[in-house]
N, C-alpha and C. Protein backbone atom coordinates (compact mmCIF):
# COMPACT_ATOMS: atom_id res chain seq x y z
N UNK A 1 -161.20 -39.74 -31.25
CA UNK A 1 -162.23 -39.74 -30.24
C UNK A 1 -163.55 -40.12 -30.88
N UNK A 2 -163.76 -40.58 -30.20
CA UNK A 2 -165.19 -41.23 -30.44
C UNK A 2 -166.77 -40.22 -30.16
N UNK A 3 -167.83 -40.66 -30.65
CA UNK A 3 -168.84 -39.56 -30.05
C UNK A 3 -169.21 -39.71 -28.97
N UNK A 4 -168.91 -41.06 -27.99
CA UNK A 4 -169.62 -41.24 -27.39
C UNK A 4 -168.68 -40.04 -25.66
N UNK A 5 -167.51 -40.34 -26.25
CA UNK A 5 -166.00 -39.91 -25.87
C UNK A 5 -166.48 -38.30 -25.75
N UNK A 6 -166.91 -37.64 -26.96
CA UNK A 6 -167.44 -36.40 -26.98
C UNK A 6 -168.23 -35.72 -26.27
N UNK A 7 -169.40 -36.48 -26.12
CA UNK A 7 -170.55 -36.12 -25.14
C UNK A 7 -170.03 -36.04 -23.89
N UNK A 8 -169.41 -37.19 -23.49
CA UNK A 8 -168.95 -37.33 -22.14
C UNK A 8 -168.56 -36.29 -21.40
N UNK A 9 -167.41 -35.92 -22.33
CA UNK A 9 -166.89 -34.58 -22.14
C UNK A 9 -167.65 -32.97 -21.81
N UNK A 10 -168.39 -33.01 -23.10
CA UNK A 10 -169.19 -32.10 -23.13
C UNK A 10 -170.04 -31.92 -21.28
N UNK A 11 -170.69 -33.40 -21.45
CA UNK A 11 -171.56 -33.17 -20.40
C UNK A 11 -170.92 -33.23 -18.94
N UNK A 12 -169.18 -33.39 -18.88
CA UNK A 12 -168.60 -33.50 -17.46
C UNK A 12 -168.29 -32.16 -17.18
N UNK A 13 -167.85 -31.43 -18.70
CA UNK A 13 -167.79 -29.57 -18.84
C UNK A 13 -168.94 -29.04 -18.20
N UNK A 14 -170.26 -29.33 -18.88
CA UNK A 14 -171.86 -28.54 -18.54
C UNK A 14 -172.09 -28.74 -16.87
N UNK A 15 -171.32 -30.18 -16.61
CA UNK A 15 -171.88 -30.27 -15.48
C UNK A 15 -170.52 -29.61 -14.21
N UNK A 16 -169.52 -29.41 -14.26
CA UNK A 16 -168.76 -28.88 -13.73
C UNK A 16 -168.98 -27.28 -13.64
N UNK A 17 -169.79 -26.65 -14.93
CA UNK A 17 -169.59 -25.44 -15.30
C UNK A 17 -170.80 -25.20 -14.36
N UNK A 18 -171.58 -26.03 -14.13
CA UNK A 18 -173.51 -26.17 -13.21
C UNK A 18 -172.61 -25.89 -11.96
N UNK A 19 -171.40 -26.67 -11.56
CA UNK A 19 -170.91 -26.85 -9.93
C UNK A 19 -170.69 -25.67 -9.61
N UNK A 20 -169.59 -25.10 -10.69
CA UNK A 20 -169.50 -23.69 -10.20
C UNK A 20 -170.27 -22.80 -10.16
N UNK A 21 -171.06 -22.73 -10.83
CA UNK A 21 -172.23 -21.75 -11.12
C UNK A 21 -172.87 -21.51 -9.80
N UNK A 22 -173.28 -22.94 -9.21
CA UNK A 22 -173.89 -23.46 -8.28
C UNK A 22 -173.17 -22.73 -6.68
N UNK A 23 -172.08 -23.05 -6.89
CA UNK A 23 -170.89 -22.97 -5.67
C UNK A 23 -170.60 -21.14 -5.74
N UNK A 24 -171.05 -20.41 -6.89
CA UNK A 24 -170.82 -19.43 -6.43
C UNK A 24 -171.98 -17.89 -6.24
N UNK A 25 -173.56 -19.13 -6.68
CA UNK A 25 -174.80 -18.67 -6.43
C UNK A 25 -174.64 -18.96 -4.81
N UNK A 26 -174.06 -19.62 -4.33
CA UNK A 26 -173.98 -19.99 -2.48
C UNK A 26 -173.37 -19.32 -1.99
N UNK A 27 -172.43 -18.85 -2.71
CA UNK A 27 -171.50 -17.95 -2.25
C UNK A 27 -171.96 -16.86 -2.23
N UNK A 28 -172.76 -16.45 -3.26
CA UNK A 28 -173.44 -14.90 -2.70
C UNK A 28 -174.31 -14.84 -1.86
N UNK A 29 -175.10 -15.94 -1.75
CA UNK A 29 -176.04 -15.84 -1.01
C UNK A 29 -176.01 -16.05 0.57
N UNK A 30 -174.67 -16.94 0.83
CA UNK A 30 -173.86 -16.61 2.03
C UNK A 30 -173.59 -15.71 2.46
N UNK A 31 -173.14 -14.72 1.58
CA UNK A 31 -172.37 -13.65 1.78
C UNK A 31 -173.63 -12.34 2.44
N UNK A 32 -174.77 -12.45 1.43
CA UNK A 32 -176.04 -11.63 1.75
C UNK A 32 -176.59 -12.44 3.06
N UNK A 33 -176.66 -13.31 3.92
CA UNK A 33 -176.84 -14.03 4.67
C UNK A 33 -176.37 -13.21 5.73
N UNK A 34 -174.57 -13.26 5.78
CA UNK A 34 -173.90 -13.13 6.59
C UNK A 34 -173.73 -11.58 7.01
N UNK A 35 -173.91 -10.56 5.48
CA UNK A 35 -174.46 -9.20 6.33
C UNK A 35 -176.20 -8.88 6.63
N UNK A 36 -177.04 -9.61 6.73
CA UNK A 36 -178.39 -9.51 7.17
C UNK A 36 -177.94 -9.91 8.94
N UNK A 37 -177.50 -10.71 9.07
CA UNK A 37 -177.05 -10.94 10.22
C UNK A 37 -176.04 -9.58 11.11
N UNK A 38 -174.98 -9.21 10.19
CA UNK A 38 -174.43 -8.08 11.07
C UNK A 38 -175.49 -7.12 11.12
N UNK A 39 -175.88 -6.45 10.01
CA UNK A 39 -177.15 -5.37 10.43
C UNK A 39 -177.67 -6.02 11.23
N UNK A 40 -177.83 -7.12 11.37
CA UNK A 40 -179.24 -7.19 12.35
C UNK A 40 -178.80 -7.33 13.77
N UNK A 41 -177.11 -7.48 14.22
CA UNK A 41 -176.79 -7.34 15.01
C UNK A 41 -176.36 -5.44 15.59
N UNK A 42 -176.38 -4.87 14.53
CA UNK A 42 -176.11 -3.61 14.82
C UNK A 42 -177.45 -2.92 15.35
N UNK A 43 -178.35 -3.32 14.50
CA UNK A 43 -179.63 -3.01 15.03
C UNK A 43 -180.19 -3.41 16.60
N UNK A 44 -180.04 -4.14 16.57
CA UNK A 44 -180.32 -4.92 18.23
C UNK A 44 -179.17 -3.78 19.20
N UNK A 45 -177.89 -3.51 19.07
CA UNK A 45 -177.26 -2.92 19.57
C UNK A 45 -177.62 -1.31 19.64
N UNK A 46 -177.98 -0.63 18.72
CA UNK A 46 -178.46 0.23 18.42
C UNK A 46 -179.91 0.55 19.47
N UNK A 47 -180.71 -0.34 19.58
CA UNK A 47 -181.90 -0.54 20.18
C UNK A 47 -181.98 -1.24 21.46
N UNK A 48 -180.52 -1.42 21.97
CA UNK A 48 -180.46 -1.60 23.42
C UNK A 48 -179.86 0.11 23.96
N UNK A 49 -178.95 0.82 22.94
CA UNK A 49 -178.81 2.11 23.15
C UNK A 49 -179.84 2.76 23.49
N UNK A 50 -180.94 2.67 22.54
CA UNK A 50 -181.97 4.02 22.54
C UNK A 50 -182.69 3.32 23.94
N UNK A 51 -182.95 2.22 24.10
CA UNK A 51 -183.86 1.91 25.22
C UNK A 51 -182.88 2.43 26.37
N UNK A 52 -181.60 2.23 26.28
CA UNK A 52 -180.79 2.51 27.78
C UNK A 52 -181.09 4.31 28.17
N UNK A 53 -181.25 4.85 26.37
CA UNK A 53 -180.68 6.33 27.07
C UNK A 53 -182.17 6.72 27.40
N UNK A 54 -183.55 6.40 26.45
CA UNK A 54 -184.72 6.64 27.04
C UNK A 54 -184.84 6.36 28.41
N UNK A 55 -184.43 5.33 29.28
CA UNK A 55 -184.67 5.20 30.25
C UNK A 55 -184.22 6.50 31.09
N UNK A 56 -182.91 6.27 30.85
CA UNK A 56 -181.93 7.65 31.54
C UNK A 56 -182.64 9.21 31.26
N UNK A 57 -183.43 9.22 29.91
CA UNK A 57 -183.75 10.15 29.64
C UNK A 57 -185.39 10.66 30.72
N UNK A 58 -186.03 9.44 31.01
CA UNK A 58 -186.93 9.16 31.88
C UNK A 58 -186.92 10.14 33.39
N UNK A 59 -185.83 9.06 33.60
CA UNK A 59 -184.96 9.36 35.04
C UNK A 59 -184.72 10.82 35.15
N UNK A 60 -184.28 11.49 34.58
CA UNK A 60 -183.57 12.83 34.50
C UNK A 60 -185.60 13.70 34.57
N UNK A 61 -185.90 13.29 33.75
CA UNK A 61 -187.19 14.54 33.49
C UNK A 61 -187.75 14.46 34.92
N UNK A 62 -188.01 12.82 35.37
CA UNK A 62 -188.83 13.43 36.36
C UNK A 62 -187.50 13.84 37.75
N UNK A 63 -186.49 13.92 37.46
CA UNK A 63 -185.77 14.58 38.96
C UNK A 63 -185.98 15.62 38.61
N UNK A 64 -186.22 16.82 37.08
CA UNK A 64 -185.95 18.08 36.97
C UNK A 64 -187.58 18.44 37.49
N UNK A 65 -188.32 17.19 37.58
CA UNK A 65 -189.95 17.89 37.81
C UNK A 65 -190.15 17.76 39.75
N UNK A 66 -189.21 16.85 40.07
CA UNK A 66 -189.15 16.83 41.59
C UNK A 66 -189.01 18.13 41.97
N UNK A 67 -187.51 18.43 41.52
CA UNK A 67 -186.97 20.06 41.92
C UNK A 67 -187.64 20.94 41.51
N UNK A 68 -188.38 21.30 40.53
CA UNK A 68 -189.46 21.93 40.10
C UNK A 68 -190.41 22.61 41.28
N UNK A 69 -191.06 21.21 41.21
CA UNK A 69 -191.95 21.27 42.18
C UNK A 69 -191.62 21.67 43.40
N UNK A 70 -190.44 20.98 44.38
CA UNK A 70 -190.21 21.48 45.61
C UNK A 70 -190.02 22.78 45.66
N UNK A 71 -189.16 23.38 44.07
CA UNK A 71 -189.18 24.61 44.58
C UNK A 71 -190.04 25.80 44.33
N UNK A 72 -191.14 24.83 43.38
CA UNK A 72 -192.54 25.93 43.32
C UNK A 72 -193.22 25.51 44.71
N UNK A 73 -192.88 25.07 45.57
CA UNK A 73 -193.94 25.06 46.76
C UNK A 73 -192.79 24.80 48.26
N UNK A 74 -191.97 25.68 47.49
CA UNK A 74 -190.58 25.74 48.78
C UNK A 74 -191.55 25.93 50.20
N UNK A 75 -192.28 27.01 50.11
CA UNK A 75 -192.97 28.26 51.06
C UNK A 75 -193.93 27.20 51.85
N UNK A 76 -194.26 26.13 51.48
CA UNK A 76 -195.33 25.04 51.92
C UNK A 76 -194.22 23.50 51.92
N UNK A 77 -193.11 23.67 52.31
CA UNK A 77 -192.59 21.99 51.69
C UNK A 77 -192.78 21.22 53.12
N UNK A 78 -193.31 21.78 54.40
CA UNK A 78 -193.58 20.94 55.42
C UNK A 78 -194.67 20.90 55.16
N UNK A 79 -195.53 21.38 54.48
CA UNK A 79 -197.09 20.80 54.77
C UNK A 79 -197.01 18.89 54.14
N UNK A 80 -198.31 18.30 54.92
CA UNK A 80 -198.72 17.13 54.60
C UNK A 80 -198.50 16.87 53.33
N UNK A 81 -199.57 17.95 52.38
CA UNK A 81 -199.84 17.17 51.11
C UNK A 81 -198.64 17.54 50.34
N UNK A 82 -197.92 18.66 50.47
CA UNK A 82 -196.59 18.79 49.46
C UNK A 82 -195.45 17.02 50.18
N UNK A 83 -195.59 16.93 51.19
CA UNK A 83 -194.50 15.67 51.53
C UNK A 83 -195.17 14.42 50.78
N UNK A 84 -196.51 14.24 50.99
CA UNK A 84 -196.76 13.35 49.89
C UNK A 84 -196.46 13.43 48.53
N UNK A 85 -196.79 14.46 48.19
CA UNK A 85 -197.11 14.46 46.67
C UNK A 85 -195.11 14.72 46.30
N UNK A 86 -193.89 15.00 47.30
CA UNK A 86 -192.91 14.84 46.91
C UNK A 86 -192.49 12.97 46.90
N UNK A 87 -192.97 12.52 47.87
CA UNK A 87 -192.48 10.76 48.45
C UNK A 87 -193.33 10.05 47.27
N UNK A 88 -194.58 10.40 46.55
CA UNK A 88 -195.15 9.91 45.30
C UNK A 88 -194.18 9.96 44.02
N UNK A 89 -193.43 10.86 44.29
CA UNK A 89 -192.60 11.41 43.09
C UNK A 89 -191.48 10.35 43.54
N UNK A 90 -190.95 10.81 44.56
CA UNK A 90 -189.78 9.98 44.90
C UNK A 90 -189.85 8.49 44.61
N UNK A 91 -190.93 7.84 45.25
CA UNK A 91 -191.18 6.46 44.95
C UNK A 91 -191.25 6.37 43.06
N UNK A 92 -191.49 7.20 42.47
CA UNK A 92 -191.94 6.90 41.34
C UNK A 92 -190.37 7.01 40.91
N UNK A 93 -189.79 7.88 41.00
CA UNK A 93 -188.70 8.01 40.74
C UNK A 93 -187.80 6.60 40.73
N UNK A 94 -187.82 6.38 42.24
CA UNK A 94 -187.04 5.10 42.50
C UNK A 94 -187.50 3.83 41.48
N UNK A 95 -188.79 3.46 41.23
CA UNK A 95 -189.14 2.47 40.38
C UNK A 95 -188.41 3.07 39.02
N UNK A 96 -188.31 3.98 38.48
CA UNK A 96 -187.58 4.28 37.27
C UNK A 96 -185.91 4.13 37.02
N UNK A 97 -185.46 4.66 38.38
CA UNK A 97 -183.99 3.93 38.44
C UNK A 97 -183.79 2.88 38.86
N UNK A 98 -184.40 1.67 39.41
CA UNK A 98 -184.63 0.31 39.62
C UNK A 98 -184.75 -0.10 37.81
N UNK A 99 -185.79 0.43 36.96
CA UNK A 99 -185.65 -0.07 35.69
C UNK A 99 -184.25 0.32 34.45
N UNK A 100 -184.04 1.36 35.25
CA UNK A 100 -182.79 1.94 34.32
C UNK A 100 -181.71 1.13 34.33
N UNK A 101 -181.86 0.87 36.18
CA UNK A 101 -180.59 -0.17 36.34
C UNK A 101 -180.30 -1.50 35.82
N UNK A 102 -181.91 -1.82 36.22
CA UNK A 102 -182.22 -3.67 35.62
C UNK A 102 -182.05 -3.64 33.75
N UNK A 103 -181.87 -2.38 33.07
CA UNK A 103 -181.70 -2.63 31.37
C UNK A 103 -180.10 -2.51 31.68
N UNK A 104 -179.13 -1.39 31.86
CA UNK A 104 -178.01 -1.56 32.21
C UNK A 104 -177.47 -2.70 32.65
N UNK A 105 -177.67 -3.62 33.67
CA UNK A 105 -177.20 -4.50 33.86
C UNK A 105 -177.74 -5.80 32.94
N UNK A 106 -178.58 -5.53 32.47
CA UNK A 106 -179.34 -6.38 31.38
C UNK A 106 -178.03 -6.79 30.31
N UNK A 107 -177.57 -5.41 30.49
CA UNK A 107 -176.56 -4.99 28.97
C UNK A 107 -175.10 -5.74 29.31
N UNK A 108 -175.03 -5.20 30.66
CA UNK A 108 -173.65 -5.76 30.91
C UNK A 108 -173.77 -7.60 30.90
N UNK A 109 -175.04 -8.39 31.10
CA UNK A 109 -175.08 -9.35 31.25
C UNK A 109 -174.66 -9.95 29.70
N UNK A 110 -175.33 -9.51 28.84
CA UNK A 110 -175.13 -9.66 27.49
C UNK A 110 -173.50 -9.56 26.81
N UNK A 111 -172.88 -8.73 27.50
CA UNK A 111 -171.54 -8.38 27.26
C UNK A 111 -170.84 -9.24 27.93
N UNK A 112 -170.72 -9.49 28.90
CA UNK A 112 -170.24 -10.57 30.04
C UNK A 112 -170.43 -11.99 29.48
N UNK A 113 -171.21 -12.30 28.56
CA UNK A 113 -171.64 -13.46 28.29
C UNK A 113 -171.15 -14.04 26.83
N UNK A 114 -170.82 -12.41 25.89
CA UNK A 114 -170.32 -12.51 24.76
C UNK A 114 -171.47 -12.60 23.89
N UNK A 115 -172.50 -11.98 24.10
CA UNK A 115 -173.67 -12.30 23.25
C UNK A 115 -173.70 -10.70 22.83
N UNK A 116 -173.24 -9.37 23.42
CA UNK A 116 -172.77 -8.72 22.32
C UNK A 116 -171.45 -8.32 22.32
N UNK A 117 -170.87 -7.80 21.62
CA UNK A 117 -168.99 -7.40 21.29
C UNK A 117 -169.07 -6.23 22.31
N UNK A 118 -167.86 -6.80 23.24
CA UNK A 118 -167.28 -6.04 24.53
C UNK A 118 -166.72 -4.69 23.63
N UNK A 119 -166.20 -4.90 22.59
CA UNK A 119 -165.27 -3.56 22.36
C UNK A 119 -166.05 -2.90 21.42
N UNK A 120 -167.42 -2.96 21.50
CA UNK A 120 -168.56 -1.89 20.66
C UNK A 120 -168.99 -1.15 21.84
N UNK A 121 -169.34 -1.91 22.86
CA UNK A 121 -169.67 -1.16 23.53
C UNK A 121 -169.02 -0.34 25.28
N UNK A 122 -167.53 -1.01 25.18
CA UNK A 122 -166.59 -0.91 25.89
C UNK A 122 -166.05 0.86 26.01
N UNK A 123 -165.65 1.44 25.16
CA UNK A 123 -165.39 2.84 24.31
C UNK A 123 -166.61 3.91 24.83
N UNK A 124 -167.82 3.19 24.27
CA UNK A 124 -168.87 4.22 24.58
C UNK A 124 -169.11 4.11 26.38
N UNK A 125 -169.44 3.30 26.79
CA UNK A 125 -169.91 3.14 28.17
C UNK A 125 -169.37 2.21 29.27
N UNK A 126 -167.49 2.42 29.22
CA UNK A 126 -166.78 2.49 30.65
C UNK A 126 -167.31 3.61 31.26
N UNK A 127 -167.04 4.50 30.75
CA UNK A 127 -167.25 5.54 31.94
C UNK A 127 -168.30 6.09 32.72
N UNK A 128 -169.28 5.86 31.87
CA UNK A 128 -170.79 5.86 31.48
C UNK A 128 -171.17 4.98 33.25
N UNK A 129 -170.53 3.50 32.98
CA UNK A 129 -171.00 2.16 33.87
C UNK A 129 -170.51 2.77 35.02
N UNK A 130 -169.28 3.23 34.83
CA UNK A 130 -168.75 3.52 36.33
C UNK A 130 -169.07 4.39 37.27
N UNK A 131 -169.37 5.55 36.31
CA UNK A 131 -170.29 6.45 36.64
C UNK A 131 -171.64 7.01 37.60
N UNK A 132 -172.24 5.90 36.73
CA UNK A 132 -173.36 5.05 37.23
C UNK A 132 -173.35 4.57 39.24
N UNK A 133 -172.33 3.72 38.63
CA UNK A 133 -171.80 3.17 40.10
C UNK A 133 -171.85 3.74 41.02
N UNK A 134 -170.78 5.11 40.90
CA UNK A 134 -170.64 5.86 41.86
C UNK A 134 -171.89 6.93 42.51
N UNK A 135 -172.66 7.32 41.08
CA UNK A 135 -173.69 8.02 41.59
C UNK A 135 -174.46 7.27 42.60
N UNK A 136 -174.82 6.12 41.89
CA UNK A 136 -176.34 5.07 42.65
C UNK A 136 -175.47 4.38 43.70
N UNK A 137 -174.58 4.63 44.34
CA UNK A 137 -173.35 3.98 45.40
C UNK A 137 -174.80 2.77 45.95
N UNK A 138 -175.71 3.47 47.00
CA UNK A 138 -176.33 2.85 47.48
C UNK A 138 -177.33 1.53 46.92
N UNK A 139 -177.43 1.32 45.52
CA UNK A 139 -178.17 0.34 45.07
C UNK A 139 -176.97 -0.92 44.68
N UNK A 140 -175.45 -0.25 44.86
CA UNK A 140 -174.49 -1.87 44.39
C UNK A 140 -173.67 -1.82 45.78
N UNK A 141 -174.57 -2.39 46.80
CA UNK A 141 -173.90 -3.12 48.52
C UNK A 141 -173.57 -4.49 48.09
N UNK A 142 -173.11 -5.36 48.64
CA UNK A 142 -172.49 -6.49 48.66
C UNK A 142 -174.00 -7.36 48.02
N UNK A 143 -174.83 -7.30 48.81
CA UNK A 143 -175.99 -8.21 48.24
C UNK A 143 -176.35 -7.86 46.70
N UNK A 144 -176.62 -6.64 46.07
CA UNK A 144 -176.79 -6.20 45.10
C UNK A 144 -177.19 -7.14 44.18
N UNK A 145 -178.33 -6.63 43.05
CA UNK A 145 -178.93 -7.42 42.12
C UNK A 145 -178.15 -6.97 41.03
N UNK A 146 -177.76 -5.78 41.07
CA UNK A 146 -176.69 -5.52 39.55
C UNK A 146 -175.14 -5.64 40.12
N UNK A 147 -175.03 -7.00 39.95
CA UNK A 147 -173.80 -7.66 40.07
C UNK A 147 -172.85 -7.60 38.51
N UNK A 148 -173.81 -7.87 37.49
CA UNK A 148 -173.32 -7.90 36.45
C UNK A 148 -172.72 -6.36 35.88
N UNK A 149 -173.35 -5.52 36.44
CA UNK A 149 -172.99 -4.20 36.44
C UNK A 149 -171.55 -4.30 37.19
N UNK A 150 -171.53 -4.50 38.06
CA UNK A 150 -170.07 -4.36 39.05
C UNK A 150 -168.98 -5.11 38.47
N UNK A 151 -169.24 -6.11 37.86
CA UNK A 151 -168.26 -7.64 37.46
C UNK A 151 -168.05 -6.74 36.04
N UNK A 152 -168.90 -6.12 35.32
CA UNK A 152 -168.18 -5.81 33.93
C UNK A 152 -167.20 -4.36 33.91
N UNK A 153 -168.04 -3.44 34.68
CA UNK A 153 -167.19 -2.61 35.64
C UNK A 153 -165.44 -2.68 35.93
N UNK A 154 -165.06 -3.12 36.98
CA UNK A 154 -164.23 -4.25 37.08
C UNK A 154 -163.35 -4.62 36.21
N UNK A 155 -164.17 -5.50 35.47
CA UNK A 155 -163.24 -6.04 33.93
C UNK A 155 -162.81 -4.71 33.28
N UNK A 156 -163.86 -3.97 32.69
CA UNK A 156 -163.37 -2.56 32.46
C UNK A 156 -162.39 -1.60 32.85
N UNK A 157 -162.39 -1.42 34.07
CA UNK A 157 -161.58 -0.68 34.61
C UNK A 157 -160.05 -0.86 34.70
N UNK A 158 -160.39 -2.15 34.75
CA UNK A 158 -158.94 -2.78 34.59
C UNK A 158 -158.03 -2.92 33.32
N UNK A 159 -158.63 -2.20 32.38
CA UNK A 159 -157.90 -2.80 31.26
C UNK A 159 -157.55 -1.46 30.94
């Protein structure tokens, strides 16, 4: 062999030994890529939870402050200002389960669509959705805006 024969070598070794080096600096860094991405999908999931149950958690305080109230002023609940100050509550109320519903179905839209994993959140909240359903009967009539609620429902139930 010749020197020139030598080098060649040498430098097709250095530079093969660069490929891999190369090919498996990508490889980690794929790899750290690809779980920044799942956390960051768990997180988003995680933080459609806490927003769903704050809402719910919303909902609930002020029905326990409705009943509260009606029944700190049972002795007066025909007067004027107690029927207002209950239909203030009530209306307020209703705008809070109008928002509870519109994140819920928010959720199911997301699931329905495959933008998050049906069977993460399938386990926790079939029963949860259906639930739902049955309580708020009157907000899912045929016209209904939480359709996506009913359609994942549905899919759910069925399986």
């Amino acid at each position: 062999m010749n020197v020139m024969n030598v080098i060649n070598t040498i430098a097709s070794c250095a530079s093969a030994a660069a490929m891999i080096a190369t090919a498996w600096i990508a490889r980690v860094q794929l790899s750290k890529i690809n779980k920044t991405i799942n956390d960051s999908g768990l997180m988003s999931n995680f933080e459609i939870e806490f927003e769903l149950n704050k809402r719910k958690e919303k909902l609930s305080g002020l029905r326990a402050e409705i009943e509260k109230y009606m029944s700190d002023h049972a002795e007066n609940i025909k007067s004027e200002e107690v029927k207002n100050a209950v239909e203030i509550m009530n209306d307020h109320y209703n705008e809070l389960l109008e928002n509870y519903l519109n994140m819920f179905d928010r959720l199911c839209y997301y699931i329905l669509n495959d933008r998050l994993d049906d069977e993460d959140f399938r386990t926790e909240y079939r029963e949860r959705l259906n639930d739902e359903i049955k309580t708020y009967k009157e907000y899912f009539n045929p016209g209904t805006r939480f359709r996506n609620m009913l359609k994942l429902n549905d899919e759910w139930q069925s399986k």
